[in-house]
Every structure is written in C-alpha cells, then in structure tokens.
N, C-alpha and C. Protein backbone atom coordinates (compact mmCIF):
# COMPACT_ATOMS: atom_id res chain seq x y z
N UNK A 1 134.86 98.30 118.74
CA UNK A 1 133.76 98.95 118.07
C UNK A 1 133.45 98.26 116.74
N UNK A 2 134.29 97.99 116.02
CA UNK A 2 134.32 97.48 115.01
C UNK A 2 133.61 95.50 114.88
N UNK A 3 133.47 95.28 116.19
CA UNK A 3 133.27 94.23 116.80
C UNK A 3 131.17 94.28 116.72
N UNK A 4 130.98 95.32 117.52
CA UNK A 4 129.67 96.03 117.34
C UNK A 4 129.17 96.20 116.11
N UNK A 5 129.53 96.64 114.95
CA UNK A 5 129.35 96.81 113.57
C UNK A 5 129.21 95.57 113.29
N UNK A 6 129.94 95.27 113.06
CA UNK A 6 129.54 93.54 112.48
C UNK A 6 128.50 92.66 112.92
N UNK A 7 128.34 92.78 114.31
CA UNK A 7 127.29 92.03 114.46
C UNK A 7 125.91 92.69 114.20
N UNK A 8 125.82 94.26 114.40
CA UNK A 8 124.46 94.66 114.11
C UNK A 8 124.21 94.39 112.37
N UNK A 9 124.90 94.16 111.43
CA UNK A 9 125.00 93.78 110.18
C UNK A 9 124.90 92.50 110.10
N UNK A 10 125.29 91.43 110.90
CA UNK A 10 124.76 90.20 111.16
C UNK A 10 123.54 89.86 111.24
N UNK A 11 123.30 90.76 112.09
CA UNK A 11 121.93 90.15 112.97
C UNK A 11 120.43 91.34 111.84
N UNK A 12 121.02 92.17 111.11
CA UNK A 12 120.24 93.07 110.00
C UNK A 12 120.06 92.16 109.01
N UNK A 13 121.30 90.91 108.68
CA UNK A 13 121.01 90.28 107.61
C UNK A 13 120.08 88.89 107.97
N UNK A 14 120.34 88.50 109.19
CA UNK A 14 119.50 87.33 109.39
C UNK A 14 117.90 87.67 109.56
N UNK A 15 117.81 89.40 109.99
CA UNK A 15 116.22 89.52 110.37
C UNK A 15 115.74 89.78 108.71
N UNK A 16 116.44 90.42 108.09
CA UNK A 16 115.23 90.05 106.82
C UNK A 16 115.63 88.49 105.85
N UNK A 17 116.76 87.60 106.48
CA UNK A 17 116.36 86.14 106.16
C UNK A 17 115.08 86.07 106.60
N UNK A 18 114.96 85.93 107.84
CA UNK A 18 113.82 85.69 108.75
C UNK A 18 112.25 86.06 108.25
N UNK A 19 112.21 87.36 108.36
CA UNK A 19 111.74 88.26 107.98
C UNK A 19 111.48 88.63 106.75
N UNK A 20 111.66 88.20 105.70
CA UNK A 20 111.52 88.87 104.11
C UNK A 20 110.39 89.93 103.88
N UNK A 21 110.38 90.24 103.26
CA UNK A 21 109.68 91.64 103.06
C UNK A 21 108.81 91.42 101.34
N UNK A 22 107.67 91.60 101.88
CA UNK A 22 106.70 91.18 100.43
C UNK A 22 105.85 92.38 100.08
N UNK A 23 105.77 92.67 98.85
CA UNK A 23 105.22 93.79 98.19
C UNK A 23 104.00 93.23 97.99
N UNK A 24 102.75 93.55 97.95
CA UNK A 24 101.90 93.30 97.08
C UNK A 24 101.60 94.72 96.48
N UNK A 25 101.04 94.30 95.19
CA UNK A 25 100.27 95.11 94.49
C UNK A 25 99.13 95.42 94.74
N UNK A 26 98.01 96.49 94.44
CA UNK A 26 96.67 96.12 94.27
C UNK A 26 95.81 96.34 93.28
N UNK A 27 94.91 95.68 92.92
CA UNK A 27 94.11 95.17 92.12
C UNK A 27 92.95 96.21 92.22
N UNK A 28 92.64 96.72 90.85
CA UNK A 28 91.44 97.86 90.78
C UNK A 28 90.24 96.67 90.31
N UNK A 29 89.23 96.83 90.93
CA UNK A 29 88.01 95.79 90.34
C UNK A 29 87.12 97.10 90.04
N UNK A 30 86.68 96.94 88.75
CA UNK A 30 85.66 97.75 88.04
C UNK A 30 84.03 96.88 88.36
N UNK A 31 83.40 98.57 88.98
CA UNK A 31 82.01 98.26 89.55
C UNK A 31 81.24 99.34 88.40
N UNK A 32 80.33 98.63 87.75
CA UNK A 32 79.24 99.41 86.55
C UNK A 32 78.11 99.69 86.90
N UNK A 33 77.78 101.32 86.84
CA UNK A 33 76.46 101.28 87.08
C UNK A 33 75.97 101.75 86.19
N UNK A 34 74.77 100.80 85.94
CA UNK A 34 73.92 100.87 84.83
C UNK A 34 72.60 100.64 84.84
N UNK A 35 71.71 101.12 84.20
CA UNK A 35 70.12 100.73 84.46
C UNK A 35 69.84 100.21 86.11
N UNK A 36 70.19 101.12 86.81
CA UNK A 36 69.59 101.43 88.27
C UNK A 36 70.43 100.01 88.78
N UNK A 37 71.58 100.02 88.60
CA UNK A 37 72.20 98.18 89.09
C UNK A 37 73.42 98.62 89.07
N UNK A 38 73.89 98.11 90.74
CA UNK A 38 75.63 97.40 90.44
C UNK A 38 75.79 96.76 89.89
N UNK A 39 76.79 96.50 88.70
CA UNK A 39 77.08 94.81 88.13
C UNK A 39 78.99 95.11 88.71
N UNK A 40 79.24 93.85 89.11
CA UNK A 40 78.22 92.91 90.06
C UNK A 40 77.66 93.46 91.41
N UNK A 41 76.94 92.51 91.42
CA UNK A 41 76.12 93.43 92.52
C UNK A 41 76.94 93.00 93.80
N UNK A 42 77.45 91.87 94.06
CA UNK A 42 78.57 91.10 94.94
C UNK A 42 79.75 90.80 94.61
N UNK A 43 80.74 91.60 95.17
CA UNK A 43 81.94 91.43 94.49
C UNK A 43 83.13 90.93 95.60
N UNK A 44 84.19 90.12 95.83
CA UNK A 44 84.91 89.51 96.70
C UNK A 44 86.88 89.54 95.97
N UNK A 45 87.15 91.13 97.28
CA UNK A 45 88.42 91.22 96.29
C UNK A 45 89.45 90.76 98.12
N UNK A 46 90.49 91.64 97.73
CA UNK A 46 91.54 90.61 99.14
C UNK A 46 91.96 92.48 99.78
N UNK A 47 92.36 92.61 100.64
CA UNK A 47 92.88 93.63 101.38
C UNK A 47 93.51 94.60 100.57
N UNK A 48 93.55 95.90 100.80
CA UNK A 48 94.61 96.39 99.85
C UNK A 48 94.01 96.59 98.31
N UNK A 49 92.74 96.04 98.04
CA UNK A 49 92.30 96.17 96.74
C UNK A 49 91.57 97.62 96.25
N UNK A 50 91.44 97.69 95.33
CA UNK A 50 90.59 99.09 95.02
C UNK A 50 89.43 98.71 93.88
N UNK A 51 88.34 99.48 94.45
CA UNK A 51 87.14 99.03 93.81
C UNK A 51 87.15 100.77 92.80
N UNK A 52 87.01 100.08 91.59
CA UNK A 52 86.83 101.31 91.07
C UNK A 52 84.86 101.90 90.62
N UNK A 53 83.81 102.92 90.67
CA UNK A 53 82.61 102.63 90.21
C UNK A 53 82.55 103.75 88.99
N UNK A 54 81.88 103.45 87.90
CA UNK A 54 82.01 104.03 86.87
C UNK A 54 80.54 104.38 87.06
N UNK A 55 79.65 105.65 86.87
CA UNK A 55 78.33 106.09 86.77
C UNK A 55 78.23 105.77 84.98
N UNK A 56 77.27 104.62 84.08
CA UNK A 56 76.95 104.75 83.21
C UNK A 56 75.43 105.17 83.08
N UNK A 57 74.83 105.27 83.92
CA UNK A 57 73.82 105.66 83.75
C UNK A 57 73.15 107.49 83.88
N UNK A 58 72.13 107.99 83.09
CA UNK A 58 71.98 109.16 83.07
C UNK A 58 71.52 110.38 84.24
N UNK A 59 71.63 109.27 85.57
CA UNK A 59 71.26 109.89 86.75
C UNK A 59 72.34 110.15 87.49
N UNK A 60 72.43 110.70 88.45
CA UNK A 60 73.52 110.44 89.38
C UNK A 60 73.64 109.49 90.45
N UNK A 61 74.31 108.90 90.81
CA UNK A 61 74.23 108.12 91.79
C UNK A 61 75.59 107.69 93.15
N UNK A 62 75.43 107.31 93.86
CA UNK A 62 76.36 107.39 94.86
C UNK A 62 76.48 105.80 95.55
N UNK A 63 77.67 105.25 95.53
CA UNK A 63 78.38 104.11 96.61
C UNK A 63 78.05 104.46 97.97
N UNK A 64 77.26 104.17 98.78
CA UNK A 64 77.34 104.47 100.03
C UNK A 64 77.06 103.56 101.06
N UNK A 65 78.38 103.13 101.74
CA UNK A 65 78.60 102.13 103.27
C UNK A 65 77.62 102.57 103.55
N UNK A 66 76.87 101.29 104.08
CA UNK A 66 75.37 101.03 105.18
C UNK A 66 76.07 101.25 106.41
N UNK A 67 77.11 101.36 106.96
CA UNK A 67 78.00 101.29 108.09
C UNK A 67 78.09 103.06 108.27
N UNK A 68 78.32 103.60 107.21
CA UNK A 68 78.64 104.68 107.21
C UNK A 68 80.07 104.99 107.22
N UNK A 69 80.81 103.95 106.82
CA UNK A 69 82.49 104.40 106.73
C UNK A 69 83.01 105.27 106.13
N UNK A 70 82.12 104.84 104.46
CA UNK A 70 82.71 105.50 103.34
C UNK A 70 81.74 105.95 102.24
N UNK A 71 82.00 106.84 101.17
CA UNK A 71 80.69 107.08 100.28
C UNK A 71 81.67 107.71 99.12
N UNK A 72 81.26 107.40 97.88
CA UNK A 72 81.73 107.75 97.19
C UNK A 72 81.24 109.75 96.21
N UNK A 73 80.49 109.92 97.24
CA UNK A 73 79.80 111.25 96.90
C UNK A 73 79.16 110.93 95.50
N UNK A 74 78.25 112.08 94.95
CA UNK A 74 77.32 111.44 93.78
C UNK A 74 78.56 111.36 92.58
N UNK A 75 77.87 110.81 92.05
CA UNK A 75 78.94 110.24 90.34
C UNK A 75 77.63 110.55 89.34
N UNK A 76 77.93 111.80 88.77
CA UNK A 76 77.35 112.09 87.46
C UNK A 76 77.57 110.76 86.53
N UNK A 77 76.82 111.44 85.18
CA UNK A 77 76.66 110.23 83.84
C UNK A 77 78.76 110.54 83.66
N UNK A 78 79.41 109.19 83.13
CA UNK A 78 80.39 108.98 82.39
C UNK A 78 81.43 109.80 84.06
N UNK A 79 81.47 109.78 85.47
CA UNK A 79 82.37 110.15 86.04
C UNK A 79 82.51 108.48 86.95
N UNK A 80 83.26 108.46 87.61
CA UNK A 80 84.11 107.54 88.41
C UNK A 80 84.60 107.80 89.93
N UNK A 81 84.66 107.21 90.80
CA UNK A 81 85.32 106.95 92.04
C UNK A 81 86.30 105.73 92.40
N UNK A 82 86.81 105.69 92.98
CA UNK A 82 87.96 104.63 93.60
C UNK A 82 87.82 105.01 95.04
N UNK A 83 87.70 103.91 95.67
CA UNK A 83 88.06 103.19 97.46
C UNK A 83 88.96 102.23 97.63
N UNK A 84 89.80 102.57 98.52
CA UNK A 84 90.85 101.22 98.84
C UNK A 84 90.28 100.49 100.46
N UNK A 85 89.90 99.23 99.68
CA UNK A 85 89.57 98.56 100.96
C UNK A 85 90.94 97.87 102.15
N UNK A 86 91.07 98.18 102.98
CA UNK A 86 92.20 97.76 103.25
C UNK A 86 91.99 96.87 104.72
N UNK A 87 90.80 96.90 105.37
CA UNK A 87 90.20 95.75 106.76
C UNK A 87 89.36 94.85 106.21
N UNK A 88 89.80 93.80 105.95
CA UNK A 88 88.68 92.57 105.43
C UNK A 88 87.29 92.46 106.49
N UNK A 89 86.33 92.35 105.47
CA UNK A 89 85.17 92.27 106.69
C UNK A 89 84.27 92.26 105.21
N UNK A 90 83.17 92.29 105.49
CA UNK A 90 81.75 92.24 104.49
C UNK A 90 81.26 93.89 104.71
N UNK A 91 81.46 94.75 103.61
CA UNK A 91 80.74 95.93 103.29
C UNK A 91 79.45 95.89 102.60
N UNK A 92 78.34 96.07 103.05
CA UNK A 92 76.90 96.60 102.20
C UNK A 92 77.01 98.14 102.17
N UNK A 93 76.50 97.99 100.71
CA UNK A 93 76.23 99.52 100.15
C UNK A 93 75.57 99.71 99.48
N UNK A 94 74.64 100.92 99.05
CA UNK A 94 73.73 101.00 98.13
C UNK A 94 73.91 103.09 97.75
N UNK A 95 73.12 103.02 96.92
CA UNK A 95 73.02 104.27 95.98
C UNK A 95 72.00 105.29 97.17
N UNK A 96 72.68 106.46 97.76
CA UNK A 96 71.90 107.02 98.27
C UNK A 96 70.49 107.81 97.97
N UNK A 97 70.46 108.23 96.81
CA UNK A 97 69.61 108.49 95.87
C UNK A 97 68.62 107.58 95.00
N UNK A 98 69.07 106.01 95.33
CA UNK A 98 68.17 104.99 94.98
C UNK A 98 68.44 104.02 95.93
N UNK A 99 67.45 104.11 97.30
CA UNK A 99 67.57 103.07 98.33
C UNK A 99 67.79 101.79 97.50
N UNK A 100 67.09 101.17 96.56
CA UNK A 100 66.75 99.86 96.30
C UNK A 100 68.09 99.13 95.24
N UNK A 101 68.76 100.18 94.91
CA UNK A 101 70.29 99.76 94.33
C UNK A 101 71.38 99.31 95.67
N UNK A 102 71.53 98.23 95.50
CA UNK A 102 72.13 97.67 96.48
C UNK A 102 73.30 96.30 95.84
N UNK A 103 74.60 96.50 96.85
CA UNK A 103 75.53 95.53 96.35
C UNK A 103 76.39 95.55 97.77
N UNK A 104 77.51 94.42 97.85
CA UNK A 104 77.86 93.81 98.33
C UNK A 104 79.43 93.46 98.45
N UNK A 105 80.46 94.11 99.17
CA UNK A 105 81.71 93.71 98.87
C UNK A 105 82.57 92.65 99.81
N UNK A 106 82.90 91.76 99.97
CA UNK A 106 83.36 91.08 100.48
C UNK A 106 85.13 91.25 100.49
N UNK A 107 86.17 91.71 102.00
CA UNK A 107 87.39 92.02 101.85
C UNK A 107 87.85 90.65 102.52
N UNK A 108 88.76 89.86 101.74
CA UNK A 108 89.15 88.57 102.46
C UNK A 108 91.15 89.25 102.79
C-alpha cells in the first residue's frame, strides 16, 4: 500500500511539473461617458478583463450588447457598471436611450 502512495505523489508531482498552474489577474479598463460619447469608443482588452463605464454625463445612459448578451441597465449622472468579458470575440454596443452612441470592444 505504501507502494501505491508514493507513486500517486509521484505522478501528483510530475502533473503539475507538466502542468503548472497560472493565475492571471484582471485588468479593469475605464469606459467614460461623456457629451453623448464612449471614450474610447474602441477598446481591445484580453479574456478575463473587466470593462468598467462611468455615466459623466447629465442623462442616463446604458452599455448595451447589439447581440443582446449583456447590458449594463441605465447609469444615472456620477453612477458606474462593471462586465467581465471572459469569450474573446468582437462586442458592439451602444446606449439604449441614444441609438447613435456607439462603441466597440474587442476580447483577444
């Protein structure tokens, strides 16, 4: 038995040689809205990232997937949202309350 032990401890230590195990962090990217505009209006973060949107302007306004995935519900003056993108692909979105505010996220 003791024969058994050892090797499953063997073979535990060679799979995370093998195998190592990597943390990433993720990265908040700040999206501004201001005078009827994303800045930036195209933004390109990596998997796992989080887009944060700050409402500076005196209207309300809303992040909302053209796909329909995700929406950040409206964002009064001075409130905020966060999304974690986590499937790389190209997201379009715009302000539901202002068709013509439109931006662009790119997940690599």
């Amino acid at each position: 038995m003791s024969h058994l032990n050892r090797r499953l401890i063997l073979t535990s230590a060679c799979a995370a040689a093998i195998f190592p195990t990597t943390v990433f962090a993720s990265k908040t990217h700040p999206v501004s809205i201001a005078n009827m505009t994303f800045t930036p209006m195209h933004i390109t973060i990596k998997a796992g990232d989080i887009i944060e949107w700050h409402n500076r302007d005196s209207e309300g306004h809303t992040a909302t997937d053209k796909g329909g995935t995700w929406d950040t519900g409206t964002l009064r003056r001075n409130k905020k949202a966060v999304i974690r993108f986590d499937k790389p692909g190209q997201y379009d979105y715009y302000c539901s309350w202002h068709s013509n505010m439109q931006g662009k996220i790119t997940v690599t």
